[in-house]
Protein backbone atom coordinates (compact mmCIF):
# COMPACT_ATOMS: atom_id res chain seq x y z
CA UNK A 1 15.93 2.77 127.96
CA UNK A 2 17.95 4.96 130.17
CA UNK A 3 15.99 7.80 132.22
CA UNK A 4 18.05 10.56 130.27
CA UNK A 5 16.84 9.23 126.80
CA UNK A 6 13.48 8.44 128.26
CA UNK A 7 13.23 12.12 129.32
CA UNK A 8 14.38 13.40 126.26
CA UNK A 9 11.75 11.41 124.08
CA UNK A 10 9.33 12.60 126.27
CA UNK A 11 10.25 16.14 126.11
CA UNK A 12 10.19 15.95 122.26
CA UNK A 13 6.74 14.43 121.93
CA UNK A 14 5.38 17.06 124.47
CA UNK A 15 7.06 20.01 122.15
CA UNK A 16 5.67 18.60 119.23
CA UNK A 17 1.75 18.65 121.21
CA UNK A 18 2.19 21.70 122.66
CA UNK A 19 3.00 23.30 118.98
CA UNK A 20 0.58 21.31 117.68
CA UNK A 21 -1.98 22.22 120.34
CA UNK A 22 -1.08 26.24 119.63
CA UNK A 23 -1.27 26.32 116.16
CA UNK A 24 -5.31 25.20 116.68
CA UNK A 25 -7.07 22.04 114.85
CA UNK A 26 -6.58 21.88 111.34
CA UNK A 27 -2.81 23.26 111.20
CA UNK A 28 -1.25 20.53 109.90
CA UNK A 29 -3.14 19.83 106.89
CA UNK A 30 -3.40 24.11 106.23
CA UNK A 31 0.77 23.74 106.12
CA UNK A 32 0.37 20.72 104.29
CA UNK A 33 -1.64 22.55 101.73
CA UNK A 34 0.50 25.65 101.48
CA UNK A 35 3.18 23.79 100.69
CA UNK A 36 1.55 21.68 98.06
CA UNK A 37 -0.13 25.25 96.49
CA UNK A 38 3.42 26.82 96.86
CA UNK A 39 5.08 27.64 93.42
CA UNK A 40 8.10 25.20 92.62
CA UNK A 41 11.25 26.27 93.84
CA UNK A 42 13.95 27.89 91.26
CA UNK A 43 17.04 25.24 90.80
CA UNK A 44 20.30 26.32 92.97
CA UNK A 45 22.81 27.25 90.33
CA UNK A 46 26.28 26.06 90.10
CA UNK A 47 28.58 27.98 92.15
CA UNK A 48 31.41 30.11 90.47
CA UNK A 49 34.52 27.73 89.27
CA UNK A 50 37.60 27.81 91.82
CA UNK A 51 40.65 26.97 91.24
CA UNK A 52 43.87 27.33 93.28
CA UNK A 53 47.04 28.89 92.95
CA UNK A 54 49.57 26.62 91.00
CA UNK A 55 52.29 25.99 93.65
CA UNK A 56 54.81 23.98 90.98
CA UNK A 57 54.41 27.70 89.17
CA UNK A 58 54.27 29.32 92.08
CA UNK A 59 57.93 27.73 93.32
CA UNK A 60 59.15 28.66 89.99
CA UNK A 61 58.61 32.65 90.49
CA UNK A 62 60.43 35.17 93.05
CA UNK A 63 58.62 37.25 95.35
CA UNK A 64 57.56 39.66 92.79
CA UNK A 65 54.77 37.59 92.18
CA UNK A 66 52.89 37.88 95.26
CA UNK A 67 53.77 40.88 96.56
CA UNK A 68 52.89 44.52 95.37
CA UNK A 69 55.19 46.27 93.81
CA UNK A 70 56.57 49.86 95.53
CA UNK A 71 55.10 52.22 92.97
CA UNK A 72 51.72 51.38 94.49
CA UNK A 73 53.32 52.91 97.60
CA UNK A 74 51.59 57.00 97.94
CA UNK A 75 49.10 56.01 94.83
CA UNK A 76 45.48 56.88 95.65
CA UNK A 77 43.87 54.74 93.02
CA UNK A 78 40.45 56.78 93.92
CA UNK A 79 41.99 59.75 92.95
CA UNK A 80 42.71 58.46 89.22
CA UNK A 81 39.31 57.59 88.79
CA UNK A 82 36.85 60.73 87.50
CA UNK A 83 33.83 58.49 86.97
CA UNK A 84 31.60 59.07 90.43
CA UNK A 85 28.16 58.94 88.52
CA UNK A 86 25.93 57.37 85.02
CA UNK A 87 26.80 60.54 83.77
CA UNK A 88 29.82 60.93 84.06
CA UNK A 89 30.69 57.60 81.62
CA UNK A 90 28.31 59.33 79.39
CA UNK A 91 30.04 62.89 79.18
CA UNK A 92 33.68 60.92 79.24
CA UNK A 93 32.43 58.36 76.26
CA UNK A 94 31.59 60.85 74.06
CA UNK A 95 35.22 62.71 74.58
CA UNK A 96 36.61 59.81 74.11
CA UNK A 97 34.54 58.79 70.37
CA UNK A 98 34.98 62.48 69.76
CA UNK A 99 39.24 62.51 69.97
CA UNK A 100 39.00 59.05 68.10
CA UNK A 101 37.19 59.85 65.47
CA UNK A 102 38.07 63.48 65.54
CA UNK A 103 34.00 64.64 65.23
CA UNK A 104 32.10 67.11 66.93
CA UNK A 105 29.12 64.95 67.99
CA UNK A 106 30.70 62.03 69.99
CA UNK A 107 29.03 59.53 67.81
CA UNK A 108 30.34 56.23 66.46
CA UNK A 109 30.45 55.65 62.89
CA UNK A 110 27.13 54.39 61.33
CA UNK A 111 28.97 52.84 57.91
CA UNK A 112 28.09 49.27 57.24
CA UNK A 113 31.10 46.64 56.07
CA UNK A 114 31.23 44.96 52.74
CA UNK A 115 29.91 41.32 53.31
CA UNK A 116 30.44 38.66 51.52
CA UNK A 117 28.59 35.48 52.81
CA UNK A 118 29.43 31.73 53.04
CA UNK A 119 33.22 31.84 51.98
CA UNK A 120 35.96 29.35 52.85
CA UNK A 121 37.82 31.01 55.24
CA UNK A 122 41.52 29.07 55.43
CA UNK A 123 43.84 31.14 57.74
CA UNK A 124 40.76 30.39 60.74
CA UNK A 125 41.47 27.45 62.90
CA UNK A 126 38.61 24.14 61.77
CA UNK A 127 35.79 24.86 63.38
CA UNK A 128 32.92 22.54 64.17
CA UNK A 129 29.22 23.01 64.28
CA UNK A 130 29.32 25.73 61.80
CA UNK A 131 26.70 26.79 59.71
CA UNK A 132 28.02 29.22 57.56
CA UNK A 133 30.93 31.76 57.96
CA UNK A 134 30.40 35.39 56.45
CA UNK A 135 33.20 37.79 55.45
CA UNK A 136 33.28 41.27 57.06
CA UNK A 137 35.12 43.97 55.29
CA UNK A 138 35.79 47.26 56.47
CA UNK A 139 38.08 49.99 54.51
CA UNK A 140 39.59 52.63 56.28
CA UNK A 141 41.81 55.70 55.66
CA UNK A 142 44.67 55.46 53.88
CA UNK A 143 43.25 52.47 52.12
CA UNK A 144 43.87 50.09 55.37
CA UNK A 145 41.36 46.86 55.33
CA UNK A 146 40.35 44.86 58.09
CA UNK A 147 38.77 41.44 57.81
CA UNK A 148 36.37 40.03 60.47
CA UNK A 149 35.01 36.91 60.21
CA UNK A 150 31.51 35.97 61.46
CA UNK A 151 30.74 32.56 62.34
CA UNK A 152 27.31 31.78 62.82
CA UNK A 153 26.16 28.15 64.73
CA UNK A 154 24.63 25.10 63.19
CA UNK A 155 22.97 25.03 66.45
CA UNK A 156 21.96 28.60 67.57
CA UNK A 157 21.34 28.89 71.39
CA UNK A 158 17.57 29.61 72.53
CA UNK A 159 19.48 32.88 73.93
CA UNK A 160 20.17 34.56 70.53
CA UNK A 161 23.42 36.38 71.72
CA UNK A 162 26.10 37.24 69.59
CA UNK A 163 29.94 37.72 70.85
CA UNK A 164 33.39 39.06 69.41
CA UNK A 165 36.54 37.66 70.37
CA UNK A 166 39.77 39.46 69.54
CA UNK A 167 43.36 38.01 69.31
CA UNK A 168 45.89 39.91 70.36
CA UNK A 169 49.64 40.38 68.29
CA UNK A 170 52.03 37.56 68.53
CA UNK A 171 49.54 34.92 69.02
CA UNK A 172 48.79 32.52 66.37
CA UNK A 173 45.22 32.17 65.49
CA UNK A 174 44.61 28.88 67.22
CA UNK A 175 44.50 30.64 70.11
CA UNK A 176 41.11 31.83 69.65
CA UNK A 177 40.42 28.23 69.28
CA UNK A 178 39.15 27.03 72.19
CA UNK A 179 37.52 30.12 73.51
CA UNK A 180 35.47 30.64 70.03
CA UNK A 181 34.74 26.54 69.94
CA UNK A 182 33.07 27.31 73.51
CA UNK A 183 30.92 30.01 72.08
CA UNK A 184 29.65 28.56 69.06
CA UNK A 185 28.75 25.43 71.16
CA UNK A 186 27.01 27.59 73.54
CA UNK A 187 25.08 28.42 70.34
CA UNK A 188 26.75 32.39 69.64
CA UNK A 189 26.90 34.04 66.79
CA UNK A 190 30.98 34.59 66.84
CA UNK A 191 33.02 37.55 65.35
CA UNK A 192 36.77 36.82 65.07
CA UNK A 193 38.66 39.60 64.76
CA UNK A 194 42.40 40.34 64.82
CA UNK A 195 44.63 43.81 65.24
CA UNK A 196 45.34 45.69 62.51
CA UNK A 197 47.84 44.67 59.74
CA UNK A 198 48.32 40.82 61.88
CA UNK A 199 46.97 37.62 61.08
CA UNK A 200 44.58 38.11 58.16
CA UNK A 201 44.44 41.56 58.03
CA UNK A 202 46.16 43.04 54.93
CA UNK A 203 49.52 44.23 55.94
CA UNK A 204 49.57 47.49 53.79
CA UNK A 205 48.14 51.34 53.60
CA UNK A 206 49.15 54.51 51.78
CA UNK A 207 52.00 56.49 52.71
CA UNK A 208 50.34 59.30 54.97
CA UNK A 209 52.87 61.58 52.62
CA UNK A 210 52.12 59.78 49.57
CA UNK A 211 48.55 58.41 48.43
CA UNK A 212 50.26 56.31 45.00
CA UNK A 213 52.65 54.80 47.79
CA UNK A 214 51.84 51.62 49.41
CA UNK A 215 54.05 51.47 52.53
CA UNK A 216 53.87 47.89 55.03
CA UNK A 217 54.99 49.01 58.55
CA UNK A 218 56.85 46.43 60.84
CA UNK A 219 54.62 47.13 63.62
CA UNK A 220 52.03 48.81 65.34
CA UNK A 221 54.95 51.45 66.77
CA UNK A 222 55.76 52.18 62.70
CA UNK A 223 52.41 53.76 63.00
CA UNK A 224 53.50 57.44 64.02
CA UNK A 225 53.54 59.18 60.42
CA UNK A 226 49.47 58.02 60.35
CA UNK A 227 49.03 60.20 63.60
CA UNK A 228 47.82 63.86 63.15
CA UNK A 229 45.94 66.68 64.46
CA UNK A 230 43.19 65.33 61.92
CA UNK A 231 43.25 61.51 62.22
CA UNK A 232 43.51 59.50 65.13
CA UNK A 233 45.55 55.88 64.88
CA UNK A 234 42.94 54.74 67.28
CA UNK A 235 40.54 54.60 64.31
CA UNK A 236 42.62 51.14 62.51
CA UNK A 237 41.96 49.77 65.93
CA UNK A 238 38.42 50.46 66.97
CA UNK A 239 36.33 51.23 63.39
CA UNK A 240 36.54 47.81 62.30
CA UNK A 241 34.79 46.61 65.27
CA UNK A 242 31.66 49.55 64.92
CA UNK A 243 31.23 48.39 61.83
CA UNK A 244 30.85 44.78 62.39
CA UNK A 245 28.63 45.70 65.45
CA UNK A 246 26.48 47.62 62.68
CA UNK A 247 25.88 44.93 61.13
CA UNK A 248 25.25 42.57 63.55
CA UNK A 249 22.94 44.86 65.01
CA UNK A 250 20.84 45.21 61.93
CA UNK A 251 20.96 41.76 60.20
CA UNK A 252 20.10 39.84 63.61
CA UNK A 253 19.23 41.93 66.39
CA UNK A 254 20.41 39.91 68.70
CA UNK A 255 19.59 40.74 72.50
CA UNK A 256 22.77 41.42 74.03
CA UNK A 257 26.68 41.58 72.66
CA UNK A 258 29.76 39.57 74.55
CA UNK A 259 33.73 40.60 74.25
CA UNK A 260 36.67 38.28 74.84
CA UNK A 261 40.29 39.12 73.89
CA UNK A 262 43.63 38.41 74.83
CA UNK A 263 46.62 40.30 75.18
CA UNK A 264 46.01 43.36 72.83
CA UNK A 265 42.77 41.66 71.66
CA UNK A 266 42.29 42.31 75.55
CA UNK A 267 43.21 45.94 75.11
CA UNK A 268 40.55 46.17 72.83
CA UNK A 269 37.92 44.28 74.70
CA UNK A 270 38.62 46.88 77.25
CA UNK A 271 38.48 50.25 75.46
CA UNK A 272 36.19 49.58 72.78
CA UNK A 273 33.04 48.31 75.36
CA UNK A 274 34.16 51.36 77.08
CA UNK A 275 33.35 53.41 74.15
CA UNK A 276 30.46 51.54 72.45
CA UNK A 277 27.58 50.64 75.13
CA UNK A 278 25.76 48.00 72.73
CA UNK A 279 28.69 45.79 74.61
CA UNK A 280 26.97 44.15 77.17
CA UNK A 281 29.42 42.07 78.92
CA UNK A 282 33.72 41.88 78.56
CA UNK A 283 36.02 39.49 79.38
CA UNK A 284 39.75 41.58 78.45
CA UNK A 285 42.23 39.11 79.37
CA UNK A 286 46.05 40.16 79.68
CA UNK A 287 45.19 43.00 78.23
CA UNK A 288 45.91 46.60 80.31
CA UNK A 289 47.50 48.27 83.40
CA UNK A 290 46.60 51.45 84.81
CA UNK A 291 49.66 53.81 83.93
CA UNK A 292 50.82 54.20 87.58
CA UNK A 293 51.60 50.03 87.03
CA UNK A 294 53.28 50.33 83.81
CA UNK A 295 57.13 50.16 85.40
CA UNK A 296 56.12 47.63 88.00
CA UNK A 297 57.74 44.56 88.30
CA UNK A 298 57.49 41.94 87.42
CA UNK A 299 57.78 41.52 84.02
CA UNK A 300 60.53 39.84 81.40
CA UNK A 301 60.84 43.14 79.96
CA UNK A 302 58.71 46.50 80.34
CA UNK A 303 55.05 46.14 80.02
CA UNK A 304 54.87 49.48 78.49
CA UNK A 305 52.34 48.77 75.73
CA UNK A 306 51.99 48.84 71.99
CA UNK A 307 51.56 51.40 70.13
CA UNK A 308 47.99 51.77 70.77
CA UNK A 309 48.39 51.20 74.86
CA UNK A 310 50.43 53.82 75.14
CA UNK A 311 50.08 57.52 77.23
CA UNK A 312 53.27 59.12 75.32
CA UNK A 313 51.60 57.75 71.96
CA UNK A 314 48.10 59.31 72.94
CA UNK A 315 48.72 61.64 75.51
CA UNK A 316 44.62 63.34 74.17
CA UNK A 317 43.07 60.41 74.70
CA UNK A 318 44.57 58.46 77.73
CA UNK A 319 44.47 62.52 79.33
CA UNK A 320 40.97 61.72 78.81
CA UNK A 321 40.71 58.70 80.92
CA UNK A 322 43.18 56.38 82.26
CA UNK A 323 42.60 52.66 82.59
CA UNK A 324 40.40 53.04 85.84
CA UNK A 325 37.90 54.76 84.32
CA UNK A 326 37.78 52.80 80.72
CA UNK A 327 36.93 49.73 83.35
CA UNK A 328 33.65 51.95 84.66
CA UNK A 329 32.48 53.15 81.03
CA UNK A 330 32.85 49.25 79.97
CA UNK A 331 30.63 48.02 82.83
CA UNK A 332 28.13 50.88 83.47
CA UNK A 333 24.66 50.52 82.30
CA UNK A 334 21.78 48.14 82.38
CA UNK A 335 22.52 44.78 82.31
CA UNK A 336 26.12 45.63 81.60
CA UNK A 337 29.67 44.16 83.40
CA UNK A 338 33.10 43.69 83.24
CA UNK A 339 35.32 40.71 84.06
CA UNK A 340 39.24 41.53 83.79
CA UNK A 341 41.47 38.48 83.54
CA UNK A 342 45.31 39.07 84.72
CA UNK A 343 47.05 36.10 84.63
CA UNK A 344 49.92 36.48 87.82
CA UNK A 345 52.38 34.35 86.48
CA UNK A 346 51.81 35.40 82.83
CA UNK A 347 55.09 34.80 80.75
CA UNK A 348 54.46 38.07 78.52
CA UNK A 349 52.70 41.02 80.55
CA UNK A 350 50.30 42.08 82.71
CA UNK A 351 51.56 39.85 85.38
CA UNK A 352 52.13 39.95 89.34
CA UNK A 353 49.66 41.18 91.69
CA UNK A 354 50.03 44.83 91.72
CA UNK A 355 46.36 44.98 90.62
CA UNK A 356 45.66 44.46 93.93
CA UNK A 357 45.96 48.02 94.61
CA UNK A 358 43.21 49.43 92.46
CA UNK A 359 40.48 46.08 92.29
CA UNK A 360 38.81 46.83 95.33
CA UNK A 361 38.70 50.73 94.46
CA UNK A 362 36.87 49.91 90.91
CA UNK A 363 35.00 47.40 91.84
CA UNK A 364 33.37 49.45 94.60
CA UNK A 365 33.10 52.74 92.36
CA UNK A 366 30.74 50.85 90.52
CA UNK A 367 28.96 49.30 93.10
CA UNK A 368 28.59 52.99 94.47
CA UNK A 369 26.95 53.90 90.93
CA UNK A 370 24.63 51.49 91.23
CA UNK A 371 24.01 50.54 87.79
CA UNK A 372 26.46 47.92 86.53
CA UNK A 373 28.77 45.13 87.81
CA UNK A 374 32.78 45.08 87.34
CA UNK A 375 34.96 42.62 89.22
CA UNK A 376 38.65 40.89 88.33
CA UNK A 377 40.03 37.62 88.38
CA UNK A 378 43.49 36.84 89.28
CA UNK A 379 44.42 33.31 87.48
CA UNK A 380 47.09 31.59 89.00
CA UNK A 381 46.17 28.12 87.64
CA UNK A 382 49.39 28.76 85.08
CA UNK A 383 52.14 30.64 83.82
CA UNK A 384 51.14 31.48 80.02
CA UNK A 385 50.04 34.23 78.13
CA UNK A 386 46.66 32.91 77.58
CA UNK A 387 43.18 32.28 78.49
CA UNK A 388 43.33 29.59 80.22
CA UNK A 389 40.71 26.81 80.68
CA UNK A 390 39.86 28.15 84.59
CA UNK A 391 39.12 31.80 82.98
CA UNK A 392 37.11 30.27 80.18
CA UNK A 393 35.38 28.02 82.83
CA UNK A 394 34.83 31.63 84.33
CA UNK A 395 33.48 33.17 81.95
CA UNK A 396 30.81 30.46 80.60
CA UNK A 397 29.88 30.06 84.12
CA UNK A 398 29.34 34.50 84.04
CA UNK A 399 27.52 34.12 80.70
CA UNK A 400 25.23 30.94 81.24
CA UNK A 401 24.69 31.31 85.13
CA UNK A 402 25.25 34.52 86.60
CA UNK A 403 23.49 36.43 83.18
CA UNK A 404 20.99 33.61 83.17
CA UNK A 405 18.25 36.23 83.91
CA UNK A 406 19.39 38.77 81.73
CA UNK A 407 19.29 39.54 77.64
């Protein structure tokens, strides 16, 4: 043994005598008894899923798609928000519910749905580990109907949450598919629920003019006649889902309430948890812009916005609150956040990085509040309009990790 290695033994055996010597007769086996009294430690949890940026996609796309746009250039996102405190979401939530439902008290409608309970349900994608699937009906003015279907597990999770998931307008209905599958084998309690006058909805309503006349509009922009002083549009979008929540709420109780949607199911997953606290958590996926990023490329064509989205549509409402602030009411409150999902290379909408310019403002506006959580992911793992298996990797790892502790 050299002298080097011989010193450096012997320096280690002295440390370990001279600790030994401090600590006093009887240390070790005090340590060694702490640590056998000590309560088990908790199990590390998974990180957060990672993914990186598609480069093949990447290749495929100009610059537009990682660099902000110029109309972020003299935009103080701060100054769009109004939200600085708890109360604030409050007084702005009840505005909003007020110009929506055009009442005096801010409240959300307290009407139950007609239910009609274990039906075959054919326009739904199959399904497995389903125990029985109820029918939701709600009727609304001018005789519109909307149909949400409820889903409830063979296999209910220990948990006993409940979540929605919305589809958006040109999607088919098997994209809900894998994002519902994932819940119900998580063990939710799953609403699926589509826009107005798509998928199953009915397709008809009386002429506004007209109450014998049954009118079908093309689209969601046919919907201008419906749109008065008196009645609010906003109502065939956002009714259906107070109602279901009414029910819900009183046939299972269940602890907390999720949202997912895509495209303008991700609208929706945006402004109605904005409007209706009993949301817990949102996922709104491809879904919104603040107004400022409307224009901005890129994008195939405009991303102006349905009917619904739009400022020049409902200049009341969106005067109300722009996008900023329908992120804080959504992710205010106990136990309450917000995920969005943009997807950068997103074939529709929605797309780019220009959200770069108002993340870090949100995001930190909450933090500042105190009470709630609201972040956004950027998925780059792709180039469709969907949510794609990273952001549903995401958002189970959100839901089952990160809300482990909570309802």
């Amino acid at each position: 043994m050299s002298t080097v290695s011989r010193r450096a033994l012997l320096g280690s055996a002295g440390a370990a005598v001279t600790a030994a010597a401090l600590a006093g007769p009887g240390a070790s086996g005090t340590a060694a008894a702490r640590e056998a009294s000590a309560p088990p430690r908790p199990p590390s949890r998974p990180p957060r899923p990672v993914a990186p940026v598609n480069q093949e996609v990447a290749r495929a796309h100009a610059v537009d798609y990682r660099a902000l746009p110029q109309e972020v250039v003299g935009v103080d996102a701060e100054e769009l928000m109004t939200v600085h405190t708890e109360a604030d979401t409050e007084r702005l939530r009840r505005r909003l519910v007020a110009e929506v439902w055009k009442s005096a008290d801010g409240r959300l409608p307290d009407t139950l749905p007609e239910v009609a309970r274990d039906v075959a349900a054919p326009g739904l994608p199959a399904f497995t580990g389903v125990r029985r699937t109820d029918r939701l009906t709600v009727t609304l003015p001018y005789g519109l109907r909307s149909v949400i279907h409820l889903l409830l597990p063979r296999r209910p999770g220990t948990h006993g949450r409940f979540a929605l998931y919305h589809n958006g307008h040109g999607e088919t209905p098997e994209t809900m598919q894998r994002t519902a599958q994932a819940l119900l084998d998580a063990g939710y309690g799953v609403l699926l629920c589509a826009m107005p006058l798509y998928h199953w909805n009915p397709k008809q309503l009386r002429d506004p003019t007209d109450p014998e006349t049954w009118v079908t509009p093309e689209s969601h922009n046919d919907l201008g006649p419906w749109e008065s002083e008196s009645f609010s549009t906003l109502r065939f979008f956002l009714e259906p889902l107070a109602v279901a929540v009414n029910h819900v709420r009183r046939v299972y109780d269940p602890p907390s309430l999720q949202m997912i949607g895509l495209s303008g199911g991700g609208w929706t997953a945006t402004v109605y948890p904005a409007l209706d606290p009993r949301v817990t958590r949102s996922y709104p996926t491809a879904g919104s812009l603040p107004f400022f990023l409307r224009s901005a490329p890129p994008k195939p064509s405009p991303t102006t916005g349905d009917w619904e989205q739009r400022l020049d549509r409902h200049p009341v409402f969106y005067g109300i609150a722009d996008f900023p602030d329908l992120y804080a009411l959504a992710s205010v409150g106990r136990h309450r956040r917000q995920l969005q999902i943009l997807n950068r290379f997103d074939a529709c909408c929605f797309n780019g990085v220009g959200h770069r310019s108002y993340e870090p403002v949100v995001r930190h506006r909450i933090q500042v509040i105190g009470n709630g959580h609201w972040e956004l992911l950027e998925d780059a793992t792709h180039g469709e309009h969907t949510i794609s298996p990273h952001a549903l990797d995401v958002i189970l790892w959100d839901l089952d990790v990160n809300c482990a502790d909570e309802p």
